[in-house]
PDB file of N, CA and C in Angstrom:
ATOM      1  N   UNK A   1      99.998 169.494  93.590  1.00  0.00           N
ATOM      2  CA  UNK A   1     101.089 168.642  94.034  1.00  0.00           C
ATOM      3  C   UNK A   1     102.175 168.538  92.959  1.00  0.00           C
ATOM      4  N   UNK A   2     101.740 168.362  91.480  1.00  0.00           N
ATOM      5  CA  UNK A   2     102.698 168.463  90.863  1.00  0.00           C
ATOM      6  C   UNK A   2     103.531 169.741  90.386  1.00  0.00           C
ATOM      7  N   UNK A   3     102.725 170.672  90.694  1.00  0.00           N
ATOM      8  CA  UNK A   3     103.695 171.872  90.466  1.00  0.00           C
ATOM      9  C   UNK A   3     104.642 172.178  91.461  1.00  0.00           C
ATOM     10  N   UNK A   4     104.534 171.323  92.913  1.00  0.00           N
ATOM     11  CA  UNK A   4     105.356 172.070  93.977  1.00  0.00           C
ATOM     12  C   UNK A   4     106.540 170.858  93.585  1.00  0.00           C
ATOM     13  N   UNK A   5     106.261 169.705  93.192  1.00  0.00           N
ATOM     14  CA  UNK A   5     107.033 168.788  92.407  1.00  0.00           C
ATOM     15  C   UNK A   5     108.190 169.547  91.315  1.00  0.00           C
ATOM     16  N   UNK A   6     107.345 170.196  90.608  1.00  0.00           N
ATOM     17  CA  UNK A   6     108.484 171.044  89.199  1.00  0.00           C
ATOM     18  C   UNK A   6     109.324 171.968  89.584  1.00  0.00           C
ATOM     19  N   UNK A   7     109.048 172.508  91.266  1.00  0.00           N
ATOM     20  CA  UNK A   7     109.548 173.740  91.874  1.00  0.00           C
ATOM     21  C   UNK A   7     110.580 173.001  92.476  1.00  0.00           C
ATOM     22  N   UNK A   8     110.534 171.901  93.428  1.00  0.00           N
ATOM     23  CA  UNK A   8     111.547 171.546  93.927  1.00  0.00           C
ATOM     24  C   UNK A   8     112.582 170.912  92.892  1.00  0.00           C
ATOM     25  N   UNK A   9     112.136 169.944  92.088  1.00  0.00           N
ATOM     26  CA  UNK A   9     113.114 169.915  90.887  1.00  0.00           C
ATOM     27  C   UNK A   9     114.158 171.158  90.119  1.00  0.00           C
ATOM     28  N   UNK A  10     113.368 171.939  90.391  1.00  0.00           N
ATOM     29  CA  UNK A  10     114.175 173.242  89.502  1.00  0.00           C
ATOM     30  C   UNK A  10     114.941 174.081  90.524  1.00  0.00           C
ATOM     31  N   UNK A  11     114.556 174.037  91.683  1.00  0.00           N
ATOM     32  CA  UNK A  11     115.178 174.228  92.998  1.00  0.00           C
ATOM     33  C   UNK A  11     116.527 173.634  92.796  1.00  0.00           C
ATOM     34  N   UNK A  12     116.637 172.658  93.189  1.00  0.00           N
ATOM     35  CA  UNK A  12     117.566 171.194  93.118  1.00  0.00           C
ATOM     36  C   UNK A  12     118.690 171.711  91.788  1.00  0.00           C
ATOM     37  N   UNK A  13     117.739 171.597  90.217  1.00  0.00           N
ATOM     38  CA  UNK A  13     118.941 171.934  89.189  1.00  0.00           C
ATOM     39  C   UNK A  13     119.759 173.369  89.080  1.00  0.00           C
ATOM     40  N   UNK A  14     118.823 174.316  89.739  1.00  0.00           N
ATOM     41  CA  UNK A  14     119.451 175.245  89.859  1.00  0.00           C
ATOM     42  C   UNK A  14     120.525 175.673  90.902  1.00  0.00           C
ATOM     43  N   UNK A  15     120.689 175.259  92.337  1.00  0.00           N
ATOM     44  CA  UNK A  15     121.496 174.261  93.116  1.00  0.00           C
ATOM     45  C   UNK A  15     122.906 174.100  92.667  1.00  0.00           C
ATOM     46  N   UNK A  16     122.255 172.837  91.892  1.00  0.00           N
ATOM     47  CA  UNK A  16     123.264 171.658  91.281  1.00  0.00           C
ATOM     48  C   UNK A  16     124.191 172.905  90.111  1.00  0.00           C
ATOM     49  N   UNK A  17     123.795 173.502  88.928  1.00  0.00           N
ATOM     50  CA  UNK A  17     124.205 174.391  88.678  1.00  0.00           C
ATOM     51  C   UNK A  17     125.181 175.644  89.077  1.00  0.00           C
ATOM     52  N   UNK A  18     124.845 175.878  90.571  1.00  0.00           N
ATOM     53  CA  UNK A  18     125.719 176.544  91.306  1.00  0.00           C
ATOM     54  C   UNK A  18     126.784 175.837  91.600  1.00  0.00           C
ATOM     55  N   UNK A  19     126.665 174.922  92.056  1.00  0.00           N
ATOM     56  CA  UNK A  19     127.713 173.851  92.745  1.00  0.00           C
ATOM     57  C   UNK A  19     128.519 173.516  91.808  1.00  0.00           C
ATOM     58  N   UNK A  20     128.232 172.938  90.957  1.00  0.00           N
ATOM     59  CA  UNK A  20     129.089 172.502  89.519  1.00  0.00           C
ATOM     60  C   UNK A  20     129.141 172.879  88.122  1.00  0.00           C
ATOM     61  N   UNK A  21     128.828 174.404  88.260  1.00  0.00           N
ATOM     62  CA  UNK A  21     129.291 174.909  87.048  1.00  0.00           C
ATOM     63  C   UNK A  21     129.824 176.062  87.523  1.00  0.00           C
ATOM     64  N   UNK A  22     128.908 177.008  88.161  1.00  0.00           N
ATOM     65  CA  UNK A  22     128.982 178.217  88.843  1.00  0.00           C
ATOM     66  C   UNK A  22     130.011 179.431  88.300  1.00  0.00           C
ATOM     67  N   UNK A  23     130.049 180.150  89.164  1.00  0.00           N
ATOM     68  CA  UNK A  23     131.009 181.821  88.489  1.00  0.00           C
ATOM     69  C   UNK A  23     131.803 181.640  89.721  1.00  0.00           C
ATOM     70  N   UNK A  24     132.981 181.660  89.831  1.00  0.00           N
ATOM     71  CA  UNK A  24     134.288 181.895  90.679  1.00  0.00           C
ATOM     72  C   UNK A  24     134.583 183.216  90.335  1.00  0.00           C
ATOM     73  N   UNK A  25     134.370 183.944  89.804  1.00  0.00           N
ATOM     74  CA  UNK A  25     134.811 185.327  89.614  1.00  0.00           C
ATOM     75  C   UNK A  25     133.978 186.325  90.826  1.00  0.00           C
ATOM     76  N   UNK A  26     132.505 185.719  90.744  1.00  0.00           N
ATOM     77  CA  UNK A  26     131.516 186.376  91.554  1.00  0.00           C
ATOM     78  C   UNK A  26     131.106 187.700  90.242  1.00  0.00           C
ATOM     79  N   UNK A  27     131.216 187.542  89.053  1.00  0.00           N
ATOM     80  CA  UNK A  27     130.330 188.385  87.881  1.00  0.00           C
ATOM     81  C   UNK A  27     128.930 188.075  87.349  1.00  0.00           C
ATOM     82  N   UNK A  28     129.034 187.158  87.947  1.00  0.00           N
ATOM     83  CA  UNK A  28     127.974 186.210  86.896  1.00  0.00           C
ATOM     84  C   UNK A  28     126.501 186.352  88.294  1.00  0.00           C
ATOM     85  N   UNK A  29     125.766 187.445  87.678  1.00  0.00           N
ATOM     86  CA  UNK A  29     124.687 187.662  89.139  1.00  0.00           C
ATOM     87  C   UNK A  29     123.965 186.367  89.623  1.00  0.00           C
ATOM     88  N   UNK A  30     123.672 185.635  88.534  1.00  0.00           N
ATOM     89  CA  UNK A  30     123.002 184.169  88.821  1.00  0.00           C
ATOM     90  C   UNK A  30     123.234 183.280  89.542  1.00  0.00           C
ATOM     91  N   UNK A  31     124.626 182.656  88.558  1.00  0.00           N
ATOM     92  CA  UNK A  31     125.224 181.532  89.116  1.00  0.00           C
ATOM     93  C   UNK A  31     126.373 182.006  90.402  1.00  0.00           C
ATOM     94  N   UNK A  32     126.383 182.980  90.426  1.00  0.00           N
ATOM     95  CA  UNK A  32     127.736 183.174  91.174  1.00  0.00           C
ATOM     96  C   UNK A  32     127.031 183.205  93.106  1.00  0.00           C
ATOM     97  N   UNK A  33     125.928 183.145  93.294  1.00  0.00           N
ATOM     98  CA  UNK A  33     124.756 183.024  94.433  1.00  0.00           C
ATOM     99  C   UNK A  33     124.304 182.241  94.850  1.00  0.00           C
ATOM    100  N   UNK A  34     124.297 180.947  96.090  1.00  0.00           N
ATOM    101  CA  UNK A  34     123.652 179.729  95.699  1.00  0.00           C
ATOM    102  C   UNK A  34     122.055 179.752  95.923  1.00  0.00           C
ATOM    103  N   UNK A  35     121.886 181.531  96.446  1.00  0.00           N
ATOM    104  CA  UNK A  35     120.257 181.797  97.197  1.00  0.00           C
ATOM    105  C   UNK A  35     119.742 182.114  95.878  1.00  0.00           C
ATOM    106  N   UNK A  36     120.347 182.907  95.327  1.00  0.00           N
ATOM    107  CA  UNK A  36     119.948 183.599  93.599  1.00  0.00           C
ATOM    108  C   UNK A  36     119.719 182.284  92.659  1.00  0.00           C
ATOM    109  N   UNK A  37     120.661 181.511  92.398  1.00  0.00           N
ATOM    110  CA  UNK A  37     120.718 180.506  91.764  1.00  0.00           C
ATOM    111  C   UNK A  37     119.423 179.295  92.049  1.00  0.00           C
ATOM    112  N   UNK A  38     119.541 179.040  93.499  1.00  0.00           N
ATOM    113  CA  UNK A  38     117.988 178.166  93.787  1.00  0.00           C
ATOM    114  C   UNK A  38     117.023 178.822  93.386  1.00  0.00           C
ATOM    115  N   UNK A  39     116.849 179.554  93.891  1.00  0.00           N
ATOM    116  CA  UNK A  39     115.250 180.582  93.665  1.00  0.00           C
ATOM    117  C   UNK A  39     115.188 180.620  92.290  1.00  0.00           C
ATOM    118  N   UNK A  40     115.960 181.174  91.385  1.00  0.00           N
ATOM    119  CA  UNK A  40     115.858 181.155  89.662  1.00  0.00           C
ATOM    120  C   UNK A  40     115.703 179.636  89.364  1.00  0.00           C
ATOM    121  N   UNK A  41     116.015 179.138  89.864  1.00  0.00           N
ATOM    122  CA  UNK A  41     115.907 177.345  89.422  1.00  0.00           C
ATOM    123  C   UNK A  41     114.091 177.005  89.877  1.00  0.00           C
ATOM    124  N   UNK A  42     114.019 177.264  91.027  1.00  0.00           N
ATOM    125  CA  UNK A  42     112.834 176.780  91.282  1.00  0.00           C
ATOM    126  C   UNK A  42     111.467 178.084  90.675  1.00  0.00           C
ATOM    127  N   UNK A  43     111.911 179.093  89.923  1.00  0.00           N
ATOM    128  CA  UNK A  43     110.965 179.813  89.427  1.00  0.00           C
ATOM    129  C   UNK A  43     110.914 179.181  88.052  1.00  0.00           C
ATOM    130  N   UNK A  44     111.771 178.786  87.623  1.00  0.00           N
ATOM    131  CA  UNK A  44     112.018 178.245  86.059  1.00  0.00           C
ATOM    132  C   UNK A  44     111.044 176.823  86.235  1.00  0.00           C
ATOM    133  N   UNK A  45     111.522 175.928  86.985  1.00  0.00           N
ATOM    134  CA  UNK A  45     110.283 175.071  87.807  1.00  0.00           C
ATOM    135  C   UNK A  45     109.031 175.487  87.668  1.00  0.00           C
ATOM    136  N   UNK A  46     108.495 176.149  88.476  1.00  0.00           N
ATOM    137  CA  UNK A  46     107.380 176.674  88.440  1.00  0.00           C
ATOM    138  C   UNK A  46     106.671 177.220  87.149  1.00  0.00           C
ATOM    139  N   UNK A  47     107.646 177.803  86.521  1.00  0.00           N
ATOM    140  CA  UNK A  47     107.113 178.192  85.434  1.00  0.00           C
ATOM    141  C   UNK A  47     106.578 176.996  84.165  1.00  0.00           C
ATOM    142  N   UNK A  48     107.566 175.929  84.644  1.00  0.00           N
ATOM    143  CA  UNK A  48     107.523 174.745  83.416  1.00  0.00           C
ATOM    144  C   UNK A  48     106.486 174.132  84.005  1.00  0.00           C
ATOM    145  N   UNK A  49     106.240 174.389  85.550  1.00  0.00           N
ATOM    146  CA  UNK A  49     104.762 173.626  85.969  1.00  0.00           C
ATOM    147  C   UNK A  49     103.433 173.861  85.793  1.00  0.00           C
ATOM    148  N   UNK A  50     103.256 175.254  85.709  1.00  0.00           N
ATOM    149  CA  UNK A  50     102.588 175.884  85.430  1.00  0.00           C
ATOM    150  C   UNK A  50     102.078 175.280  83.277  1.00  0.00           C
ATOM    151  N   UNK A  51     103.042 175.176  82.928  1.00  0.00           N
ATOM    152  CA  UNK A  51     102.826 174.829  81.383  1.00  0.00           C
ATOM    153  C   UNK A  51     101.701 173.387  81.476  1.00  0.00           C
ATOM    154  N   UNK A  52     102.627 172.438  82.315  1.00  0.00           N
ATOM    155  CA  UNK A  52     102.089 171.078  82.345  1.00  0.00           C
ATOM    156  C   UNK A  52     100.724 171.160  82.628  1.00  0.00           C
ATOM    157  N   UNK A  53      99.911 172.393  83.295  1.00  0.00           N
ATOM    158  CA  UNK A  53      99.067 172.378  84.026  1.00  0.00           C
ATOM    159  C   UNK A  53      98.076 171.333  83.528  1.00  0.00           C
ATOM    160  N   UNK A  54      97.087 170.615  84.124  1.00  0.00           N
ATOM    161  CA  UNK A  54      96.065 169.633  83.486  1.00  0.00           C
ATOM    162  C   UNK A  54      95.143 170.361  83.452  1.00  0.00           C
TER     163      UNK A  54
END
């Protein structure tokens, strides 16, 4: 439960990241995607959930 917790969080910042920082050029492969950008957010999530593990 808490890792699907760290996924949607990182989901969300990575998101939020697109939305308000993002690439207007469309160079930037990451941020410039809001599908690329979630998914990298919520793997970065996952990954930090995975750390917490108990």
């Amino acid at each position: 439960m808490t890792k699907l917790l760290f996924v949607a969080v990182g989901a969300a910042a990575g998101f939020a990241y697109y939305h308000f920082i993002g690439c207007s050029t469309g160079t930037c492969p990451i941020s410039s995607n809001p599908y690329i950008s979630t998914m990298y957010g919520g793997l970065m999530g996952f990954t930090l959930g995975m750390v917490k593990e108990d």
